[in-house]
C-alpha atoms as a PDB file:
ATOM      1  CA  UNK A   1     -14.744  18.810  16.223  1.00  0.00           C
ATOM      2  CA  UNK A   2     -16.761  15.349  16.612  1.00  0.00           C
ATOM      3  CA  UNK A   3     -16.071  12.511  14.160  1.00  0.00           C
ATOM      4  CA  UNK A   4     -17.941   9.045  14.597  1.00  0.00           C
ATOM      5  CA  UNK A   5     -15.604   7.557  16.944  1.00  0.00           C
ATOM      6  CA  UNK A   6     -16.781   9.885  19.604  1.00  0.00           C
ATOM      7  CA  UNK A   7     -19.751   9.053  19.431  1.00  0.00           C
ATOM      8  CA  UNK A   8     -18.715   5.315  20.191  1.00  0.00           C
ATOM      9  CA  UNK A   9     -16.820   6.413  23.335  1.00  0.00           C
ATOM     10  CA  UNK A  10     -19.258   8.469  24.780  1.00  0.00           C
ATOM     11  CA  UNK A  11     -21.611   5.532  24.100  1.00  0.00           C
ATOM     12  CA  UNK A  12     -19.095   3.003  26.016  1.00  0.00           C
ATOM     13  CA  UNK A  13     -18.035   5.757  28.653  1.00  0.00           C
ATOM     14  CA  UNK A  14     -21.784   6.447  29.546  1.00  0.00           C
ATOM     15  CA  UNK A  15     -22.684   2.706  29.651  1.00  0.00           C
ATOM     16  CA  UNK A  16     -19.422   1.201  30.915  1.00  0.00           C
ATOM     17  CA  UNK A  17     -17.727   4.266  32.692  1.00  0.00           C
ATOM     18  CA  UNK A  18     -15.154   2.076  34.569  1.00  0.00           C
ATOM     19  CA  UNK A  19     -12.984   0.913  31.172  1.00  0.00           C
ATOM     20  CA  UNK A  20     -10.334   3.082  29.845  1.00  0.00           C
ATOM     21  CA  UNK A  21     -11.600   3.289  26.305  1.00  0.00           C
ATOM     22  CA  UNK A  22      -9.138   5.291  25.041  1.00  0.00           C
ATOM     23  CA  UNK A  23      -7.006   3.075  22.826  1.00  0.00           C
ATOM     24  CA  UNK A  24     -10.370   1.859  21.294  1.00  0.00           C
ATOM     25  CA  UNK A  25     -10.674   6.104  20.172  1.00  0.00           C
ATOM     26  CA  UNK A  26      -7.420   5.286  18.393  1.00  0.00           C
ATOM     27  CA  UNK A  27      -7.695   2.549  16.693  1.00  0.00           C
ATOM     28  CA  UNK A  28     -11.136   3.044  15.569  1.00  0.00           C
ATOM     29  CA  UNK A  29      -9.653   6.350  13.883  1.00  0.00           C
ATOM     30  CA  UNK A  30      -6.900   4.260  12.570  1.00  0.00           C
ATOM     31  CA  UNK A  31      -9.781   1.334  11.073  1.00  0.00           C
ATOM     32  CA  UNK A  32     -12.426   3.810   9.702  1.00  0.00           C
ATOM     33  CA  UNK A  33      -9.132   5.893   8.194  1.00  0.00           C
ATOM     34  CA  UNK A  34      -8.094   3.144   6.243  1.00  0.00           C
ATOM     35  CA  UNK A  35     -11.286   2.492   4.818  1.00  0.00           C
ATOM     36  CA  UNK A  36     -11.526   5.905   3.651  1.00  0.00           C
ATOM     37  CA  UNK A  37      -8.253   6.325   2.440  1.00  0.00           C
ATOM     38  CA  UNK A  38      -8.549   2.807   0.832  1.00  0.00           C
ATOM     39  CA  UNK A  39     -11.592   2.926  -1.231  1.00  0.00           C
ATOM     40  CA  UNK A  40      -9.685   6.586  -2.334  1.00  0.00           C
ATOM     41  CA  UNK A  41      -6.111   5.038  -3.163  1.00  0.00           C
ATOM     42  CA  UNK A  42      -8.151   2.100  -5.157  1.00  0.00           C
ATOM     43  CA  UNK A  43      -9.998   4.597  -7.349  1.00  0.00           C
ATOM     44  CA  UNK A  44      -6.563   6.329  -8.666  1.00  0.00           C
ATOM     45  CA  UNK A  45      -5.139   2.435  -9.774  1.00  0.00           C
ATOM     46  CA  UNK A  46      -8.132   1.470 -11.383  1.00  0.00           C
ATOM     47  CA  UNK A  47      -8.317   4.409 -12.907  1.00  0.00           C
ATOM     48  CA  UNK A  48      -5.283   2.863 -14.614  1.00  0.00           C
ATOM     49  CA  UNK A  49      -6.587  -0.254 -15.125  1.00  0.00           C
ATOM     50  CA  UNK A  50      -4.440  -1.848 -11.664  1.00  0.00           C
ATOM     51  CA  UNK A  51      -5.597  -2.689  -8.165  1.00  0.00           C
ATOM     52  CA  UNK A  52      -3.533  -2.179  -5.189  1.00  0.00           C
ATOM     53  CA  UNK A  53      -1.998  -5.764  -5.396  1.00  0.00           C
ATOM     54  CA  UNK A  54      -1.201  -5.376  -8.848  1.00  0.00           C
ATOM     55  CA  UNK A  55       0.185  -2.175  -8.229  1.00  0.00           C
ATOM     56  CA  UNK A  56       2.673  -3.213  -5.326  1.00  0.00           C
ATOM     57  CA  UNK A  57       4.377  -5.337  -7.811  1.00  0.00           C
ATOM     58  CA  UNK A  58       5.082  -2.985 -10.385  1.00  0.00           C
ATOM     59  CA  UNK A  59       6.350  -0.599  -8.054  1.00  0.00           C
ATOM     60  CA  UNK A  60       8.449  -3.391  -6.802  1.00  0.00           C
ATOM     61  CA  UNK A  61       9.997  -4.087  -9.841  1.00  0.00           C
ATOM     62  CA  UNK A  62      10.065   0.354 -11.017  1.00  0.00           C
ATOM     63  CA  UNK A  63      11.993   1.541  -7.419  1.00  0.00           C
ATOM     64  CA  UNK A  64      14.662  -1.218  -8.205  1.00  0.00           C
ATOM     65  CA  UNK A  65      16.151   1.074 -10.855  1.00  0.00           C
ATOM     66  CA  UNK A  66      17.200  -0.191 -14.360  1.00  0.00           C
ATOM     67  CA  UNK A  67      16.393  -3.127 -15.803  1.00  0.00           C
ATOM     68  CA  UNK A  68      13.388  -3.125 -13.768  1.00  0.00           C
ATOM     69  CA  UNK A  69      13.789  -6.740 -12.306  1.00  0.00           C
ATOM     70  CA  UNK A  70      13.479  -8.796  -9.411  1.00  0.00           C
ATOM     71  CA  UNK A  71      13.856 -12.732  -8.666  1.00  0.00           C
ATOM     72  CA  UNK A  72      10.125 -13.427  -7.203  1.00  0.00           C
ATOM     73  CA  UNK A  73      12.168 -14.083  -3.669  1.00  0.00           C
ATOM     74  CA  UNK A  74      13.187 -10.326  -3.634  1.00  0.00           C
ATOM     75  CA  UNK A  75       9.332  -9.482  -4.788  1.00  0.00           C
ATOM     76  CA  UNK A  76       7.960 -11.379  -2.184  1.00  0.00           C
ATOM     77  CA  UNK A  77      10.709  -9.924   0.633  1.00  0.00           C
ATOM     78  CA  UNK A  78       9.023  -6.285   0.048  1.00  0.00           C
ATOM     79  CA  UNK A  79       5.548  -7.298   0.482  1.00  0.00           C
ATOM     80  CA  UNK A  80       3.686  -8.800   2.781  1.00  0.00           C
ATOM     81  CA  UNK A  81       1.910 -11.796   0.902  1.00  0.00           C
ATOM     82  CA  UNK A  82       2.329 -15.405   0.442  1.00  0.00           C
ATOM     83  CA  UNK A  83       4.721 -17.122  -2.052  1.00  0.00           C
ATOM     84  CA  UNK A  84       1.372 -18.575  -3.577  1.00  0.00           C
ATOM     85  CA  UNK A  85      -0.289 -15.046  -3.426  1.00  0.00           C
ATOM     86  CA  UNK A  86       2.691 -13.783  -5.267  1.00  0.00           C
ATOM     87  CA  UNK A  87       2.874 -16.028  -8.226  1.00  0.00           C
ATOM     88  CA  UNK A  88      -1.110 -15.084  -8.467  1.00  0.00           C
ATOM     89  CA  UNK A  89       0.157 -11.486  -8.552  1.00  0.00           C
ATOM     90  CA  UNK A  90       2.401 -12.278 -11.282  1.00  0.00           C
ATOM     91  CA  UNK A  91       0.460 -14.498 -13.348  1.00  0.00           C
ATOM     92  CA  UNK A  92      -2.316 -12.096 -13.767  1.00  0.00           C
ATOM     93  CA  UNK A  93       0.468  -9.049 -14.959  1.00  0.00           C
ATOM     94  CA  UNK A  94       1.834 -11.452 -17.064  1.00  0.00           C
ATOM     95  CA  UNK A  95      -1.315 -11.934 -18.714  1.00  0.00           C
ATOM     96  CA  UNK A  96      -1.977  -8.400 -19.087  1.00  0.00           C
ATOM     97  CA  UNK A  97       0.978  -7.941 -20.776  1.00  0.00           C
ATOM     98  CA  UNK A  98       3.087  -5.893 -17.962  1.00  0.00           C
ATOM     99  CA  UNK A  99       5.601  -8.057 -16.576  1.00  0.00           C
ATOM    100  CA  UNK A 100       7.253 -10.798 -18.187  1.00  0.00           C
ATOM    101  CA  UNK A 101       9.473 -13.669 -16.738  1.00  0.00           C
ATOM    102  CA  UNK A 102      12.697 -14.652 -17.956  1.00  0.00           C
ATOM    103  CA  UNK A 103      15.136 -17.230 -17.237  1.00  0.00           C
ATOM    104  CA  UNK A 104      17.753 -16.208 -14.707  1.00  0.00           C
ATOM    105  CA  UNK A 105      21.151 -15.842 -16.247  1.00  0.00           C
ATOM    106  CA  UNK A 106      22.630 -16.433 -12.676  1.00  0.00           C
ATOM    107  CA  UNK A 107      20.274 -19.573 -12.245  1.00  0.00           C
ATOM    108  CA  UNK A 108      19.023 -21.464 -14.663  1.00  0.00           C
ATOM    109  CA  UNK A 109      16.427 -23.048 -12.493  1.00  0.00           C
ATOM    110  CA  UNK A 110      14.987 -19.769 -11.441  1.00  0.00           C
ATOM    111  CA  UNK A 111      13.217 -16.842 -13.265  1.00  0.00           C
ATOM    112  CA  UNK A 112      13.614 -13.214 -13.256  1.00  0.00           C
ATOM    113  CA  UNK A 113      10.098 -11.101 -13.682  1.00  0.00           C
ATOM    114  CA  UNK A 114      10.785  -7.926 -15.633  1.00  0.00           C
ATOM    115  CA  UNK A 115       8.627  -5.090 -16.501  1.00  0.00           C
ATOM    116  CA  UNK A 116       7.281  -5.052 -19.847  1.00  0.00           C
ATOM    117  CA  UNK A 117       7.015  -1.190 -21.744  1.00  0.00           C
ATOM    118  CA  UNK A 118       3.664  -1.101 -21.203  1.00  0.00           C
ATOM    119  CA  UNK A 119       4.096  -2.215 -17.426  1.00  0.00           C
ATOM    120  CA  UNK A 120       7.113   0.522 -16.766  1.00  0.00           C
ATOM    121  CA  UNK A 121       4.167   2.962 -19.318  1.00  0.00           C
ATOM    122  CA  UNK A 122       1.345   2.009 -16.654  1.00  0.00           C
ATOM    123  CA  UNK A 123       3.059   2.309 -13.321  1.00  0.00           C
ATOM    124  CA  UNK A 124       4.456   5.686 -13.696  1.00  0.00           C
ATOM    125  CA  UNK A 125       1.587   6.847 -14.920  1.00  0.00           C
ATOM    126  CA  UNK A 126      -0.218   5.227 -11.941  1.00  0.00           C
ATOM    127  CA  UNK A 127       2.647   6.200  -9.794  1.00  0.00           C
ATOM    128  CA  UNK A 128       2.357   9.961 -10.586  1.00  0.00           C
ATOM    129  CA  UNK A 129      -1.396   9.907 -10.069  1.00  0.00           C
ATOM    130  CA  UNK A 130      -0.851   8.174  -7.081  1.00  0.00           C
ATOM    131  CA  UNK A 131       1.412  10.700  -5.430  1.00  0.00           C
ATOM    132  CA  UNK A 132      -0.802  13.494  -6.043  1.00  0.00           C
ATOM    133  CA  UNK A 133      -3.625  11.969  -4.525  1.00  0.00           C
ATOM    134  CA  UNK A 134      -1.901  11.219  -1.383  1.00  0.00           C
ATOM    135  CA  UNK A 135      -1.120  14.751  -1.119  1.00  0.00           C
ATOM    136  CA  UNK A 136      -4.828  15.614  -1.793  1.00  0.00           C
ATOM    137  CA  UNK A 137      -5.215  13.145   0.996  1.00  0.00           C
ATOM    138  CA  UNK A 138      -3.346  14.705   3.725  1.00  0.00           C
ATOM    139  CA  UNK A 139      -4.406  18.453   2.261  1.00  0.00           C
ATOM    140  CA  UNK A 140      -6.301  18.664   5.280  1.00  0.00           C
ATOM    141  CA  UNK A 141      -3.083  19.143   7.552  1.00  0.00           C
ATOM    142  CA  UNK A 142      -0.157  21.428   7.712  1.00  0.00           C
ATOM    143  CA  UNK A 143       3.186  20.272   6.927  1.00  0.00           C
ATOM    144  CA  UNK A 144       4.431  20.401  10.533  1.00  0.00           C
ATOM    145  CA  UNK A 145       1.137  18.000  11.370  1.00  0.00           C
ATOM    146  CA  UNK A 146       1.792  15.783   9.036  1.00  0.00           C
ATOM    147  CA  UNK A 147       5.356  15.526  10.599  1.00  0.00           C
ATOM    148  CA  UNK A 148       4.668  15.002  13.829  1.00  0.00           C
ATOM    149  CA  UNK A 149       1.924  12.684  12.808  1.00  0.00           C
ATOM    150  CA  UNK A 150       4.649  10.292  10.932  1.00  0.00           C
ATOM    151  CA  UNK A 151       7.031  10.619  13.741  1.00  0.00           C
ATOM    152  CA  UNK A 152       4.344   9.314  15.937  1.00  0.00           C
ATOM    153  CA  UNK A 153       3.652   6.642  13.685  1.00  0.00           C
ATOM    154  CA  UNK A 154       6.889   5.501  12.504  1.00  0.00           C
ATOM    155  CA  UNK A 155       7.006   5.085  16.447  1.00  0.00           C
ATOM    156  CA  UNK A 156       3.737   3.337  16.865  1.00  0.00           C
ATOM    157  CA  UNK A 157       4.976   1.155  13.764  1.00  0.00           C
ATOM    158  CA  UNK A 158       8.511   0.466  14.619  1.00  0.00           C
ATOM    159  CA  UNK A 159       7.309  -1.121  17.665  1.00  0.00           C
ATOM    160  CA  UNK A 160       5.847  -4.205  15.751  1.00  0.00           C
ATOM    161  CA  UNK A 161       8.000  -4.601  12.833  1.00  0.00           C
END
């Protein structure tokens, strides 16, 4: 079985046959994968009106169990983003009517951001949808693949986090 990566490496093997081009294999597969699996995993959240950044936040705020809150510090520590990214993040779900920020009884300087209904409504809708197509997505593999694949990864991964 040939994907488009081989291609590529036979290409650099026949016209530079001295380099080692084997990490290139890998993280070509890893690039072109998360294009694919990207453009897929965007179509399910905007099927429910959400984009993966939008998303990420209300999942944030629904795996932290009842009341379905977070101080933006705690927000930003599961994410990856900037603090200025993150109040973008929240401003626009605040304008749409699925988060909402209230003062901090702990500090009154600070804010809490909360799910609204409709936010808690829309992300488990999203999130169910969600989890089925990531199982559509990785269909294509057994179950002991796909555990040796995340052992490998959480390897790979582990080494730069």
């Amino acid at each position: 079985m040939m994907d488009h990566v081989d291609k590529i490496l036979a290409q650099w093997r026949r016209e530079r046959p001295e380099l080692d081009v084997s990490a290139m294999g890998l993280l070509g597969r890893f690039a072109r994968l998360r294009t694919h699996l990207g453009r897929e995993i965007e179509k399910t959240f905007t099927d429910h009106g959400l984009t993966s950044a939008s998303f990420d936040v209300l999942a944030a705020l629904r795996r932290s169990g009842p009341p379905f809150q977070l101080s933006p510090g705690d927000l930003l520590a599961t994410t990856m983003v900037s603090s200025g990214t993150m109040t973008n993040r929240i401003d626009q779900l605040e304008k749409a009517g699925l988060v909402e920020r209230l003062n901090n009884p702990e500090d009154r300087r600070g804010v809490i951001i909360s799910l609204t209904p409709e936010g808690l409504k829309r992300v488990d809708a999203a999130v169910t949808a969600h989890v089925a197509n990531q199982q559509r997505l990785v269909a294509s593999l057994s179950a002991e693949e796909r555990d040796r694949l995340d052992a490998l990864l959480r390897k790979f991964l582990a080494a730069f986090e």
